[in-house]
N, C-alpha and C. Protein backbone atom coordinates (compact mmCIF):
# COMPACT_ATOMS: atom_id res chain seq x y z
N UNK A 1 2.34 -9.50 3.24
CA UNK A 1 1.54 -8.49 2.55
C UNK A 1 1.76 -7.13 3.20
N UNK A 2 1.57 -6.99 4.44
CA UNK A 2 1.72 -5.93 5.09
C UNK A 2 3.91 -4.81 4.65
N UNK A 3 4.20 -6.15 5.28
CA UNK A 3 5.77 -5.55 4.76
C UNK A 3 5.83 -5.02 3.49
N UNK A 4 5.01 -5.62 2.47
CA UNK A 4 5.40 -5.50 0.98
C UNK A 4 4.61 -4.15 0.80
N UNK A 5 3.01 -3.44 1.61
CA UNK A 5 2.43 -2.66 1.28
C UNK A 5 3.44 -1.17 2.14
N UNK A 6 4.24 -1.47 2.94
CA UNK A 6 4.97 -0.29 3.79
C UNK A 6 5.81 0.12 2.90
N UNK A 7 6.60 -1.26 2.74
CA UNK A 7 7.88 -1.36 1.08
C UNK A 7 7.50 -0.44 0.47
N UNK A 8 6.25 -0.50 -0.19
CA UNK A 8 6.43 -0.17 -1.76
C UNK A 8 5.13 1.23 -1.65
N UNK A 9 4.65 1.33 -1.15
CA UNK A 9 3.24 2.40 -0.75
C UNK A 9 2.09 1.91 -1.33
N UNK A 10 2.30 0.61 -1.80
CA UNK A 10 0.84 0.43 -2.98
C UNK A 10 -0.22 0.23 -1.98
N UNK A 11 -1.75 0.50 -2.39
CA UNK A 11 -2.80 0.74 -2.04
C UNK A 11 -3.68 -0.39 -1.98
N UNK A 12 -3.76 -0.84 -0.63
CA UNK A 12 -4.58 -2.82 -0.40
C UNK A 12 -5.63 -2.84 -1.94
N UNK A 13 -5.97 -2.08 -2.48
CA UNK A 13 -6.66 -2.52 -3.81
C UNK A 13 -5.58 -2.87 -5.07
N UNK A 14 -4.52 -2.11 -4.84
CA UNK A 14 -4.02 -2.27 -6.27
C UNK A 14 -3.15 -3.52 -5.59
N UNK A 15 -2.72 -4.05 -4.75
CA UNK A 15 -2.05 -4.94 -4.12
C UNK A 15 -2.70 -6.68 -4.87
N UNK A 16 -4.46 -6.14 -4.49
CA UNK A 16 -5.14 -7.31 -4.66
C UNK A 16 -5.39 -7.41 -6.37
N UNK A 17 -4.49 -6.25 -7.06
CA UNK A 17 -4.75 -6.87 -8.62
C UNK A 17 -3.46 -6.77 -9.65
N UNK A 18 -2.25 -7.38 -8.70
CA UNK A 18 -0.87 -7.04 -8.87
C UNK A 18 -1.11 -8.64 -9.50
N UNK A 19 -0.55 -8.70 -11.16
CA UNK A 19 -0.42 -10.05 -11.74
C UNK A 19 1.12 -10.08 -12.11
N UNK A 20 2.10 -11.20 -12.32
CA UNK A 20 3.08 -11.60 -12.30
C UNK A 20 3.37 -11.06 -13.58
N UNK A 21 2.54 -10.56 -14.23
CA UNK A 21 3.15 -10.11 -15.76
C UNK A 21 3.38 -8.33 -15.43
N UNK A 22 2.54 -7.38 -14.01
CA UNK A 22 2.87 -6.20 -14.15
C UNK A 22 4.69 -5.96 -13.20
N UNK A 23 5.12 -7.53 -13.34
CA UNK A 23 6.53 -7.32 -12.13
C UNK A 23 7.80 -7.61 -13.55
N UNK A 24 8.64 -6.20 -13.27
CA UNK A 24 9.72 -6.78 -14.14
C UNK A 24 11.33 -6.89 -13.37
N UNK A 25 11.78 -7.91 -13.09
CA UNK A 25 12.51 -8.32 -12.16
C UNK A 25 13.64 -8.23 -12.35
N UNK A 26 13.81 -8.26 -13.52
CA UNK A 26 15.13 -7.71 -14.22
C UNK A 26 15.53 -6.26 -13.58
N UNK A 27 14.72 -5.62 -14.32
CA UNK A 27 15.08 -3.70 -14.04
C UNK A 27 14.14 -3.11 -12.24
N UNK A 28 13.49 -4.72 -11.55
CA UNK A 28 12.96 -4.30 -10.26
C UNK A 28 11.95 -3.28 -10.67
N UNK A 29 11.33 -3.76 -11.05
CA UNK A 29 10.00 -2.99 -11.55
C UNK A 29 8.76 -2.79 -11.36
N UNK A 30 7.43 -2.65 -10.99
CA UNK A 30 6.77 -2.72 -10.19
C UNK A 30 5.55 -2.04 -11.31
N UNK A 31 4.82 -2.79 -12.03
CA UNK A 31 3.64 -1.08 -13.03
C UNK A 31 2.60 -1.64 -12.35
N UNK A 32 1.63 -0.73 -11.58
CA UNK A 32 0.48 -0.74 -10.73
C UNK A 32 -0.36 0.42 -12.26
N UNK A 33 -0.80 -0.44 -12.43
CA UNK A 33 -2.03 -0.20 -13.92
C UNK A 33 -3.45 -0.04 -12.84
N UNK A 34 -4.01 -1.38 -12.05
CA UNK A 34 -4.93 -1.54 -11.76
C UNK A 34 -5.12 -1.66 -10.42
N UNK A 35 -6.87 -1.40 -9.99
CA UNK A 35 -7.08 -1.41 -8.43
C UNK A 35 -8.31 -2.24 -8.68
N UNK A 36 -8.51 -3.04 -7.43
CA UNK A 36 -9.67 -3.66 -7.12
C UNK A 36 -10.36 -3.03 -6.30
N UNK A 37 -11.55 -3.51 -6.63
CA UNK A 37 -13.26 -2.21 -5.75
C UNK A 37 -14.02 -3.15 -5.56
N UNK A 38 -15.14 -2.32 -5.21
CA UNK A 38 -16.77 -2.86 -4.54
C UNK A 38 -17.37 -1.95 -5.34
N UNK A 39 -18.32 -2.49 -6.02
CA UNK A 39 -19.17 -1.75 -5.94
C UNK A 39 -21.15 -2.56 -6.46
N UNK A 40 -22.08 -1.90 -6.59
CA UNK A 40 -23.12 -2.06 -6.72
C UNK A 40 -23.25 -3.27 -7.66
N UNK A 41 -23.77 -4.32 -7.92
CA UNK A 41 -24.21 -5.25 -8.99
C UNK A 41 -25.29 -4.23 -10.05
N UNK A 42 -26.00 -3.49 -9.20
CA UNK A 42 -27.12 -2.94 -10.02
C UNK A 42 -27.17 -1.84 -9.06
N UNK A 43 -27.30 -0.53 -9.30
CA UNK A 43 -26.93 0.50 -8.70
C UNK A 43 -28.26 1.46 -8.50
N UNK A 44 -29.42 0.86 -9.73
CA UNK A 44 -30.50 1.31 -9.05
C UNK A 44 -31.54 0.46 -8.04
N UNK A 45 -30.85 -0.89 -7.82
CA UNK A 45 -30.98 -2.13 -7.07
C UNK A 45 -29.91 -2.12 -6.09
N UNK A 46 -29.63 -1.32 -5.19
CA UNK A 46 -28.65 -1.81 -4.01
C UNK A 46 -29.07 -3.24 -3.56
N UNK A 47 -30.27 -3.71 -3.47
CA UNK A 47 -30.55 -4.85 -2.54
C UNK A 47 -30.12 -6.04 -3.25
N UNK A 48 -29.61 -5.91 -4.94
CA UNK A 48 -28.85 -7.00 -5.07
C UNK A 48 -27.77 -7.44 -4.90
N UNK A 49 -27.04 -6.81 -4.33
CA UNK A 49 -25.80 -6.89 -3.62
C UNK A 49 -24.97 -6.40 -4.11
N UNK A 50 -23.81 -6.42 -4.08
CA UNK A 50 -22.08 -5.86 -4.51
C UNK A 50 -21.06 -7.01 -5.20
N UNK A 51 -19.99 -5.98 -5.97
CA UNK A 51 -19.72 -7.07 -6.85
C UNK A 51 -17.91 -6.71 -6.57
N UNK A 52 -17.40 -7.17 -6.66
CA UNK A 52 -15.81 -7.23 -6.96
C UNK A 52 -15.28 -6.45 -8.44
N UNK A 53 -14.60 -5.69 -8.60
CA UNK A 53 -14.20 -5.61 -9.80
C UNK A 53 -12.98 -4.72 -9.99
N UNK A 54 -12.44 -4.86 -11.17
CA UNK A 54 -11.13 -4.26 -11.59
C UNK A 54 -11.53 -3.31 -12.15
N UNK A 55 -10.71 -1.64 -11.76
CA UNK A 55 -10.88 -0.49 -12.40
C UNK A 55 -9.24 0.36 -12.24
N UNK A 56 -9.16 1.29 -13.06
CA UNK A 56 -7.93 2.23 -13.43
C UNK A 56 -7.81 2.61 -12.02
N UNK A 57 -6.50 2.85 -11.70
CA UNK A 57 -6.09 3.18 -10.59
C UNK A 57 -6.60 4.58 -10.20
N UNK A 58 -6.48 4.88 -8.55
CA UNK A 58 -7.33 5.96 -8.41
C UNK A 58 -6.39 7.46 -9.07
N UNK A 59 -5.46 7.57 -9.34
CA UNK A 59 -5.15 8.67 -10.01
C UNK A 59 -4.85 8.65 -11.73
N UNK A 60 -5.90 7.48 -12.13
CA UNK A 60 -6.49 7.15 -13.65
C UNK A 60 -4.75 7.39 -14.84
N UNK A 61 -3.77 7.14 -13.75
CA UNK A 61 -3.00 6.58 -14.83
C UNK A 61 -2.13 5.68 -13.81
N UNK A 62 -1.17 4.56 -14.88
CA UNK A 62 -0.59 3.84 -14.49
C UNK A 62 1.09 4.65 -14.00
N UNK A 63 1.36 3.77 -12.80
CA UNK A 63 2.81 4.60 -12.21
C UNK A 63 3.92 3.11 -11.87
N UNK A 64 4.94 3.40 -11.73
CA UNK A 64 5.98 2.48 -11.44
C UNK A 64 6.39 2.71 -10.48
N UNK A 65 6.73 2.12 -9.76
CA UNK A 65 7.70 1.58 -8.06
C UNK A 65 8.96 0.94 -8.28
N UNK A 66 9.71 1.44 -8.00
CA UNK A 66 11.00 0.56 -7.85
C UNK A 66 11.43 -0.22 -6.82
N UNK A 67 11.65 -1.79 -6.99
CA UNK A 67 11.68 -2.51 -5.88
C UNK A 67 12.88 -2.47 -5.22
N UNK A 68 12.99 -2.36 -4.08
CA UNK A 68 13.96 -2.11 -2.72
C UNK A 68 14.37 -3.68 -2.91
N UNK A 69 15.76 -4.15 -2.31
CA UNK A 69 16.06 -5.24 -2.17
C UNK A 69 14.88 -6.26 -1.37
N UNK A 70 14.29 -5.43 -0.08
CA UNK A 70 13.17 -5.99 0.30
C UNK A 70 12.16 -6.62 -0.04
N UNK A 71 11.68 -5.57 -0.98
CA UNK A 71 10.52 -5.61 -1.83
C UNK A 71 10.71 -6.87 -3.11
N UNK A 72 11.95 -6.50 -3.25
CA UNK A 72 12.22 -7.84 -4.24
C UNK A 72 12.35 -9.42 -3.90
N UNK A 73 13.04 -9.29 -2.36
CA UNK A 73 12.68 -10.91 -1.57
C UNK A 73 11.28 -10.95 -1.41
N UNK A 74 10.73 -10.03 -0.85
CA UNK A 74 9.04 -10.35 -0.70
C UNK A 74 8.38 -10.55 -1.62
N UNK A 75 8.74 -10.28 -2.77
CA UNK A 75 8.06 -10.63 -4.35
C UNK A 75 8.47 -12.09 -4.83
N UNK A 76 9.64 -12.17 -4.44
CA UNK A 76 9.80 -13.80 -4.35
C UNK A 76 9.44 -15.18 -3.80
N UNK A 77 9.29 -14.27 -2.66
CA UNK A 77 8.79 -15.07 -1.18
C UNK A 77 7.30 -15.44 -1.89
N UNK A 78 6.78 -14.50 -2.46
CA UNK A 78 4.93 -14.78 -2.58
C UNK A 78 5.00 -15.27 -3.46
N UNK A 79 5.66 -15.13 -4.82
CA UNK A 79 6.11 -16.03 -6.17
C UNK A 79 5.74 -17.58 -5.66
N UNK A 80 6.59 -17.73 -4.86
CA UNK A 80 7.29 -19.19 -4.33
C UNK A 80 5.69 -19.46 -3.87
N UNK A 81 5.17 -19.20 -3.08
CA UNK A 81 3.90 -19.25 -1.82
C UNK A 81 2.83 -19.78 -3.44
N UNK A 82 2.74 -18.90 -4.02
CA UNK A 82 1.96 -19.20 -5.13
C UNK A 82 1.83 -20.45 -5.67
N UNK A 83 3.09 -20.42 -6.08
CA UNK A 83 3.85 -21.75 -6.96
C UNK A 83 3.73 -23.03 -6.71
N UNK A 84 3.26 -23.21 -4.87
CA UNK A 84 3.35 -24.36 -4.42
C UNK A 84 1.90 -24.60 -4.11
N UNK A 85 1.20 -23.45 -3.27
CA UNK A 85 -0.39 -23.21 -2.92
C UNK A 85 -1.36 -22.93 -3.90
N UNK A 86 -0.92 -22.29 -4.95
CA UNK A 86 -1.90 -21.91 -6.51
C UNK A 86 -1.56 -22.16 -7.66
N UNK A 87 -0.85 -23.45 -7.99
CA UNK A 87 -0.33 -23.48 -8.78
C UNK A 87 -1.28 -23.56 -10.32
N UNK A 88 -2.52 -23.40 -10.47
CA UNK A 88 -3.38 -22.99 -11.69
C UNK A 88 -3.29 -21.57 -11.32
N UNK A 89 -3.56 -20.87 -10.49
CA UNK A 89 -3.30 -19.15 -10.70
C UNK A 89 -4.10 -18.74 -12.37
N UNK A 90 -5.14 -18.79 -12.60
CA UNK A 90 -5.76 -18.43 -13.49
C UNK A 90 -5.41 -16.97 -14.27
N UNK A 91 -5.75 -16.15 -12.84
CA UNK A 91 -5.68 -14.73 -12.95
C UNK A 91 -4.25 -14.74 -13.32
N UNK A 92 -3.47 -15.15 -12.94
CA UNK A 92 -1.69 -14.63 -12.72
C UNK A 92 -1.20 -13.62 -11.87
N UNK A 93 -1.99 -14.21 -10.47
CA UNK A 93 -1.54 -12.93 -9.55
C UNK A 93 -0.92 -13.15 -8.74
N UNK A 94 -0.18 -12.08 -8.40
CA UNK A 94 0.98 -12.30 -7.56
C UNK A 94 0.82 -13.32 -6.38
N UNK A 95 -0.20 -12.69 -5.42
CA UNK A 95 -0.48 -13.47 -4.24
C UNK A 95 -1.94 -13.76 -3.79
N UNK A 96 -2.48 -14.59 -4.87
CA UNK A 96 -4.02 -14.59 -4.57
C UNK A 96 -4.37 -15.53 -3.49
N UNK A 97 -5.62 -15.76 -3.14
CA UNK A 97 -6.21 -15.92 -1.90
C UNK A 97 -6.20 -17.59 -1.99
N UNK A 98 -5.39 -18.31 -1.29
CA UNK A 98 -5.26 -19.74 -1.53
C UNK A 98 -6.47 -21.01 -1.13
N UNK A 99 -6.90 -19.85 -0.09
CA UNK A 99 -8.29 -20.49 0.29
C UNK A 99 -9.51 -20.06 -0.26
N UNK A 100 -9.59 -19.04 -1.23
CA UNK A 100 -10.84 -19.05 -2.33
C UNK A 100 -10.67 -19.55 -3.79
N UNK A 101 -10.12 -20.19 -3.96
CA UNK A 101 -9.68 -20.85 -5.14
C UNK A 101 -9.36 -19.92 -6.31
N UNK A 102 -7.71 -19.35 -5.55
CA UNK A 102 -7.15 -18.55 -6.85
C UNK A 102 -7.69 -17.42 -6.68
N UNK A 103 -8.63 -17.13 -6.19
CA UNK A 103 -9.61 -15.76 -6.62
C UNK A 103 -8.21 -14.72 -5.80
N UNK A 104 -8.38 -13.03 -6.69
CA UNK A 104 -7.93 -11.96 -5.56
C UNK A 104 -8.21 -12.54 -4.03
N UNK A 105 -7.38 -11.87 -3.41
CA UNK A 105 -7.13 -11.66 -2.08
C UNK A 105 -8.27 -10.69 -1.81
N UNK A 106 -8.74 -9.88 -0.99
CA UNK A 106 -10.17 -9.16 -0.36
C UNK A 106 -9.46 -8.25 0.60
N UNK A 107 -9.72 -6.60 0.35
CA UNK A 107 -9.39 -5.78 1.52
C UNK A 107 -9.55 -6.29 2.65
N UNK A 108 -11.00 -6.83 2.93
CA UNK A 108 -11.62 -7.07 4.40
C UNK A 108 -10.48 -8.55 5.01
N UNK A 109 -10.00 -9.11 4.08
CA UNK A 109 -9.39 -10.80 4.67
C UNK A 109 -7.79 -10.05 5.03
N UNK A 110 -7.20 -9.18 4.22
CA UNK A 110 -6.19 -8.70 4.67
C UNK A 110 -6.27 -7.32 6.08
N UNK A 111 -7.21 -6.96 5.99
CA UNK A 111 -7.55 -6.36 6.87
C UNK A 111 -7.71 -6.59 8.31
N UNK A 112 -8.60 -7.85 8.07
CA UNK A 112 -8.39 -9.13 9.74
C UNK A 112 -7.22 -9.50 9.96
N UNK A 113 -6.13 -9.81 8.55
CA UNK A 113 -4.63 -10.46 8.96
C UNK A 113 -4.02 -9.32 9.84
N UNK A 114 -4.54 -7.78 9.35
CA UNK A 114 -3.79 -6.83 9.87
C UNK A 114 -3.97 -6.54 11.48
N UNK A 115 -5.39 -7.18 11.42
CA UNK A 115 -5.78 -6.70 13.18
C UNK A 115 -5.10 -7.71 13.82
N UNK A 116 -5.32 -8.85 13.50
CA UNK A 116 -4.63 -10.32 13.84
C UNK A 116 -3.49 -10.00 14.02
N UNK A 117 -2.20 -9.64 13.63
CA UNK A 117 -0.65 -9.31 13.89
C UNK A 117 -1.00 -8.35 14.43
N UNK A 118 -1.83 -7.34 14.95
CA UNK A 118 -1.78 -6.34 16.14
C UNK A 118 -2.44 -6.81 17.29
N UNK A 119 -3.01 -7.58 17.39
CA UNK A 119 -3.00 -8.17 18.01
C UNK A 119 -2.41 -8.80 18.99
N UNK A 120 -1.67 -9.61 18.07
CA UNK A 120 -0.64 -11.02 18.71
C UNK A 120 0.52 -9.93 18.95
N UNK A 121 1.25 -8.77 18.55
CA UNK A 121 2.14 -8.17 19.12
C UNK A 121 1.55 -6.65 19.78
N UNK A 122 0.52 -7.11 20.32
CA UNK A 122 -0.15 -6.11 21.19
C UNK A 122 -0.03 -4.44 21.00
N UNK A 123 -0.24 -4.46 19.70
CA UNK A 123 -0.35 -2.94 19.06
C UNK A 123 -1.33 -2.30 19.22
N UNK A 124 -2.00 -1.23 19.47
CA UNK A 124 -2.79 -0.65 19.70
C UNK A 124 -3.41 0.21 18.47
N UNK A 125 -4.39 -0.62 17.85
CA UNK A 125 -5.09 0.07 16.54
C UNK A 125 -5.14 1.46 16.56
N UNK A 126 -6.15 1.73 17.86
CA UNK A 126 -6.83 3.00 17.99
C UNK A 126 -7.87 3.60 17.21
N UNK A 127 -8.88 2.24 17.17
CA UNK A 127 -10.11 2.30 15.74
C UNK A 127 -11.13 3.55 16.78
N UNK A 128 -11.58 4.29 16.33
CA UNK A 128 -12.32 5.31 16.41
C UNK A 128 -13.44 5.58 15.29
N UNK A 129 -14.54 6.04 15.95
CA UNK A 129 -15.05 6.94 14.85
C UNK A 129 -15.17 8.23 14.44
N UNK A 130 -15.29 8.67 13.31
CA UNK A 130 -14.44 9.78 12.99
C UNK A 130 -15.68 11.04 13.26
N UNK A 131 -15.87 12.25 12.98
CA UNK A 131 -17.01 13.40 12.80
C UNK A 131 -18.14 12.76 11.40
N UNK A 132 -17.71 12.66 10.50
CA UNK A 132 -18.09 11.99 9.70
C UNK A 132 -19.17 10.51 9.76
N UNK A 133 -18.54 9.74 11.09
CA UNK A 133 -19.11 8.62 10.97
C UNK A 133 -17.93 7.44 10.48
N UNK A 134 -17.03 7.74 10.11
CA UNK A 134 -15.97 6.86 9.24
C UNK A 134 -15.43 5.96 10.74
N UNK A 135 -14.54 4.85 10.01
CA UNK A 135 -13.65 4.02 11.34
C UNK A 135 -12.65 4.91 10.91
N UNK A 136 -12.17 5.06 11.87
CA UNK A 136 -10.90 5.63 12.26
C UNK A 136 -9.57 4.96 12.38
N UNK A 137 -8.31 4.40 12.64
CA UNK A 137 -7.46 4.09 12.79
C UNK A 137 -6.23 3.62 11.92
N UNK A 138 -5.73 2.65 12.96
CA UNK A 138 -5.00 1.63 12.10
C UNK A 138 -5.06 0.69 11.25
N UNK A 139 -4.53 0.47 9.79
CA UNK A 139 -5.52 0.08 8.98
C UNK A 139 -4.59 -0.34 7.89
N UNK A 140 -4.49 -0.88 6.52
CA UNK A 140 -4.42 -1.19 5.51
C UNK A 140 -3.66 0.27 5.04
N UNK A 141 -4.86 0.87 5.28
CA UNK A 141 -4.47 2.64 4.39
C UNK A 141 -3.00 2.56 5.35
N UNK A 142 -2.22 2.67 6.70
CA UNK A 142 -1.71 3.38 7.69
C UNK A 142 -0.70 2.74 6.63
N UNK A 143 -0.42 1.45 6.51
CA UNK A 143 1.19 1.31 5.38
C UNK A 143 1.50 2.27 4.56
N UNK A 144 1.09 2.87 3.70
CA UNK A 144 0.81 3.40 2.80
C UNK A 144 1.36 5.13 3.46
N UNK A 145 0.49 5.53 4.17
CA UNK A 145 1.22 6.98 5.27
C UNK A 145 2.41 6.58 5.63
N UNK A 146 2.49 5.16 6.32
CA UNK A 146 3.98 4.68 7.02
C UNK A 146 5.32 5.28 5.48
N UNK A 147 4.80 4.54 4.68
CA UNK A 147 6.41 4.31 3.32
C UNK A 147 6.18 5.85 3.06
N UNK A 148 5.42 7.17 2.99
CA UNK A 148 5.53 7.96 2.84
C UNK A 148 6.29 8.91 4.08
N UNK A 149 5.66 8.58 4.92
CA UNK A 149 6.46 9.32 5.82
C UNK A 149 8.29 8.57 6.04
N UNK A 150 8.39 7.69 5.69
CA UNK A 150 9.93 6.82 6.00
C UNK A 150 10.99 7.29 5.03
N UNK A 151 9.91 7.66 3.64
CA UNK A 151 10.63 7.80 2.90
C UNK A 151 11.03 9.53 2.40
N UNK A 152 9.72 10.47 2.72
CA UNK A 152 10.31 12.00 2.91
C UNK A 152 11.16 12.43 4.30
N UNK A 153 11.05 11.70 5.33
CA UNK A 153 11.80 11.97 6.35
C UNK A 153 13.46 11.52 6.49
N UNK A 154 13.65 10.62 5.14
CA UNK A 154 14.82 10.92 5.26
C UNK A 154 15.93 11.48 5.05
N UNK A 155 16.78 11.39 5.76
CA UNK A 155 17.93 12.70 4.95
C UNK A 155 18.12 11.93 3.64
N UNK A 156 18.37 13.32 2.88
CA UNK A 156 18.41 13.22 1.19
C UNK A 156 16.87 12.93 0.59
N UNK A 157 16.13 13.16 0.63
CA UNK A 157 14.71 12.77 0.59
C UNK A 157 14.54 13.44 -0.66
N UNK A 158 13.56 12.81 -1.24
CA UNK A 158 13.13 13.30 -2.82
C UNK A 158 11.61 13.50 -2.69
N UNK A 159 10.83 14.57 -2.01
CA UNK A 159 9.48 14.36 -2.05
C UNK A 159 8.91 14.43 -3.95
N UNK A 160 9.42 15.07 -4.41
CA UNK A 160 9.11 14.67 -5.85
C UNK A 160 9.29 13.29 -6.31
N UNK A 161 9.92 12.45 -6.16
CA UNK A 161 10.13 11.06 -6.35
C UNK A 161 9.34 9.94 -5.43
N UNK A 162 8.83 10.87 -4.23
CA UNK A 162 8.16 9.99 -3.70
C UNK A 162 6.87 10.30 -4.16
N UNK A 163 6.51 11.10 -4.20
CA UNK A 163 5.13 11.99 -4.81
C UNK A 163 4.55 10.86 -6.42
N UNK A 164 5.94 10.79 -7.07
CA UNK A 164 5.62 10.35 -8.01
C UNK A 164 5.19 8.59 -8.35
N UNK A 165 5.94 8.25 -7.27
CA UNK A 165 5.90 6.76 -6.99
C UNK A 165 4.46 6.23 -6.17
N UNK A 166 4.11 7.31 -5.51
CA UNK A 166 2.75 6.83 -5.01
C UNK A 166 1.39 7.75 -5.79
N UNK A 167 1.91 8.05 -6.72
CA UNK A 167 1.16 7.98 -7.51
C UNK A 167 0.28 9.42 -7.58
N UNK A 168 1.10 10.29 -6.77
CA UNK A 168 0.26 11.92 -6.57
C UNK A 168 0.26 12.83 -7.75
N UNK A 169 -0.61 13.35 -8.13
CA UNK A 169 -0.43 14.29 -9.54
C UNK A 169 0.40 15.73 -8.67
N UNK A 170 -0.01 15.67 -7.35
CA UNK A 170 0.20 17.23 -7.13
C UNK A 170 1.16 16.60 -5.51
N UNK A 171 2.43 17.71 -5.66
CA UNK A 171 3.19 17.72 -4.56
C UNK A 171 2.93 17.79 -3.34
N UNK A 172 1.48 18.66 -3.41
CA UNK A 172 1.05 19.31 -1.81
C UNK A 172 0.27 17.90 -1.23
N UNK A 173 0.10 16.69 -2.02
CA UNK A 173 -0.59 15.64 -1.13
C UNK A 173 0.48 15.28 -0.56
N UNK A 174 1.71 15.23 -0.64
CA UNK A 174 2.48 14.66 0.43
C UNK A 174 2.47 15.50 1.58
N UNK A 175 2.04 16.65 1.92
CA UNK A 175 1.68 17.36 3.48
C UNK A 175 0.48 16.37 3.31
N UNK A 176 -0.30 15.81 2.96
CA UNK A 176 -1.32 15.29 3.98
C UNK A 176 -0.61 13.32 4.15
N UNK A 177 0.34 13.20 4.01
CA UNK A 177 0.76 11.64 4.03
C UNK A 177 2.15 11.66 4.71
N UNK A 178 2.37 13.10 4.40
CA UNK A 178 3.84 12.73 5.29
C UNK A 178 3.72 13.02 6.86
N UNK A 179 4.37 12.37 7.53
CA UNK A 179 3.81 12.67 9.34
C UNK A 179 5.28 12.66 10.00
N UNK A 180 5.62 13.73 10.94
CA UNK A 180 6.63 14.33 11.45
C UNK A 180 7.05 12.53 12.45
N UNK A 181 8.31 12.42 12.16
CA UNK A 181 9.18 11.62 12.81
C UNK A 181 9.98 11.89 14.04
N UNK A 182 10.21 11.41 15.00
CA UNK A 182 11.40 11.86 16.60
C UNK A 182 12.66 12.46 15.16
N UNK A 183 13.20 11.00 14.63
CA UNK A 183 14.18 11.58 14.16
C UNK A 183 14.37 12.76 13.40
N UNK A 184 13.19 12.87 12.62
CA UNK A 184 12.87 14.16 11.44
C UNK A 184 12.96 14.96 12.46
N UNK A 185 12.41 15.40 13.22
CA UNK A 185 12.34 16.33 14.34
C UNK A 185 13.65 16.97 14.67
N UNK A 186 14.98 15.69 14.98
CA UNK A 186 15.66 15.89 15.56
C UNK A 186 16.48 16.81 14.64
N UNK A 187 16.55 16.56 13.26
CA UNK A 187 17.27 16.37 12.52
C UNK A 187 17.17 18.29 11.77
N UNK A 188 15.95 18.83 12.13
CA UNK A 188 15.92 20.42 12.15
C UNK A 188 16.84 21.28 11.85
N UNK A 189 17.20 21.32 11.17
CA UNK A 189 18.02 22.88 11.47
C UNK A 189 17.56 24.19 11.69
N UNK A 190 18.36 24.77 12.63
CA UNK A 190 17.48 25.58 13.45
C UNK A 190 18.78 26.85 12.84
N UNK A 191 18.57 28.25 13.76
CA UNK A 191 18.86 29.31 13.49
C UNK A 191 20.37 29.41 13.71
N UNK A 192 20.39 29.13 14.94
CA UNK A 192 21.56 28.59 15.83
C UNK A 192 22.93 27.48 15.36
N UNK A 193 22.13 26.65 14.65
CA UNK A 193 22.70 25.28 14.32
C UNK A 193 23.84 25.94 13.22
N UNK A 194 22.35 26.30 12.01
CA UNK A 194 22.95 26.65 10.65
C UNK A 194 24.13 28.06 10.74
N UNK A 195 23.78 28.83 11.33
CA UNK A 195 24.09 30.14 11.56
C UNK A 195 25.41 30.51 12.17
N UNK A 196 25.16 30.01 13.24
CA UNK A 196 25.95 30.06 14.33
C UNK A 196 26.92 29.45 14.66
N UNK A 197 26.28 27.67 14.16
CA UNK A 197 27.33 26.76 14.18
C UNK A 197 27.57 26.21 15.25
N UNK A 198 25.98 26.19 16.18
CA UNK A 198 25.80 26.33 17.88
C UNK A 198 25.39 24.70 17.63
C-alpha cells in the first residue's frame, strides 16, 4: 500500500475506494472518481458516533494517473492478494481489508501498518504537535509529498503534468508539495555554470 501510495500520489482515502472497475490495464490507467471519509452519523448528535462514507474527491472532479511499470506490478500483486484472501469482494475493491470481511481498508489500520514498517526499519516519524494542535509528522499524507517531490525534481520534470495527476486545479500548490532534494540542489544552475561554462 505504502509503495503503491508514493507510486502513484493517490490520497490514503481515495486509495481505500479504488474498485477494480476504476483500473484500466490495458492503456495503465488509474480514474480516482472517489474518496473515503468520516464523518458525523447525525451532525446535530455528535454523541452518536461517526460513520464511513464515500464522497467526490477532494478537488470535486475525477483525474487519471498513469501507471508506472511499478504501479502496475503492485496493482497485480493486490489483484492476486484479493483473489485468494477476498474472493466475494462485494464492493470490487482493489485491496480491501481481509480481516473485516471485504469491508474498505481504514486510514487509521493503514496508518499503524505505516508506523509498524517505521518502526521495524527504525525510521524516525517525528510525530509532533503542530501551533494548531494538529499531529505532526510522518504519515499516510508524507507519500503523497514524497511522489511529488520525486517527480518535479526530476530532470525533465513536468510540474504541469504532475500538478495535473495529483489532482491540483492551480500550479502554485505544487510549491507547497514539492520539497527541495540533495540532488535537485545539486543539479542548480548557477551564474557561473550557465554563463561562464565554470
Amino acid at each position: 500500500i505504502i509503495l503503491f501510495l508514493i507510486e502513484t500520489g493517490v490520497r490514503a482515502g481515495e486509495f481505500e475506494s479504488i474498485r477494480n472497475s476504476d483500473i484500466d490495464l490495458e492503456n495503465r490507467i488509474l480514474t480516482i472518481s472517489k474518496s473515503r471519509a468520516l464523518r458525523y452519523k447525525d451532525a446535530d448528535m455528535p454523541e452518536e458516533g461517526v460513520e464511513y462514507y464515500f464522497k467526490v474527491t477532494k478537488g470535486r472532479q475525477e483525474r487519471q494517473i498513469y501507471l508506472s511499470d511499478f504501479a502496475l506490478e503492485l496493482v497485480h500483486v493486490m489483484m492476486e492478494q484479493t483473489k485468494s484472501k477476498a474472493p466475494e469482494n462485494p464492493f470490487d475493491l482493489l485491496y480491501p481489508s481481509f480481516s473485516k470481511g471485504n469491508k474498505p481498508r481504514t486510514n487509521s489500520s493503514m496508518e499503524n501498518t505505516l508506523k509498524d514498517l517505521c518502526n521495524r526499519l527504525e525510521i524516525d516519524r517525528d510525530v509532533r504537535i503542530s501551533k494548531t494542535g494538529q499531529k505532526k509528522g510522518c504519515s499516510l499524507h508524507t507519500c503523497r509529498h514524497s511522489y511529488d517531490s520525486i517527480a518535479n525534481n526530476a530532470i525533465g520534470s513536468n510540474p504541469i503534468a504532475t500538478a495535473l495527476s495529483m489532482g491540483h486545479k492551480s500550479i502554485n500548490t505544487q510549491n507547497i508539495y514539492t520539497h527541495m532534494t540533495e540532488d535537485a540542489r545539486k543539479s542548480i544552475k548557477t551564474a557561473s555554470s550557465e554563463i561562464l561554462g565554470i
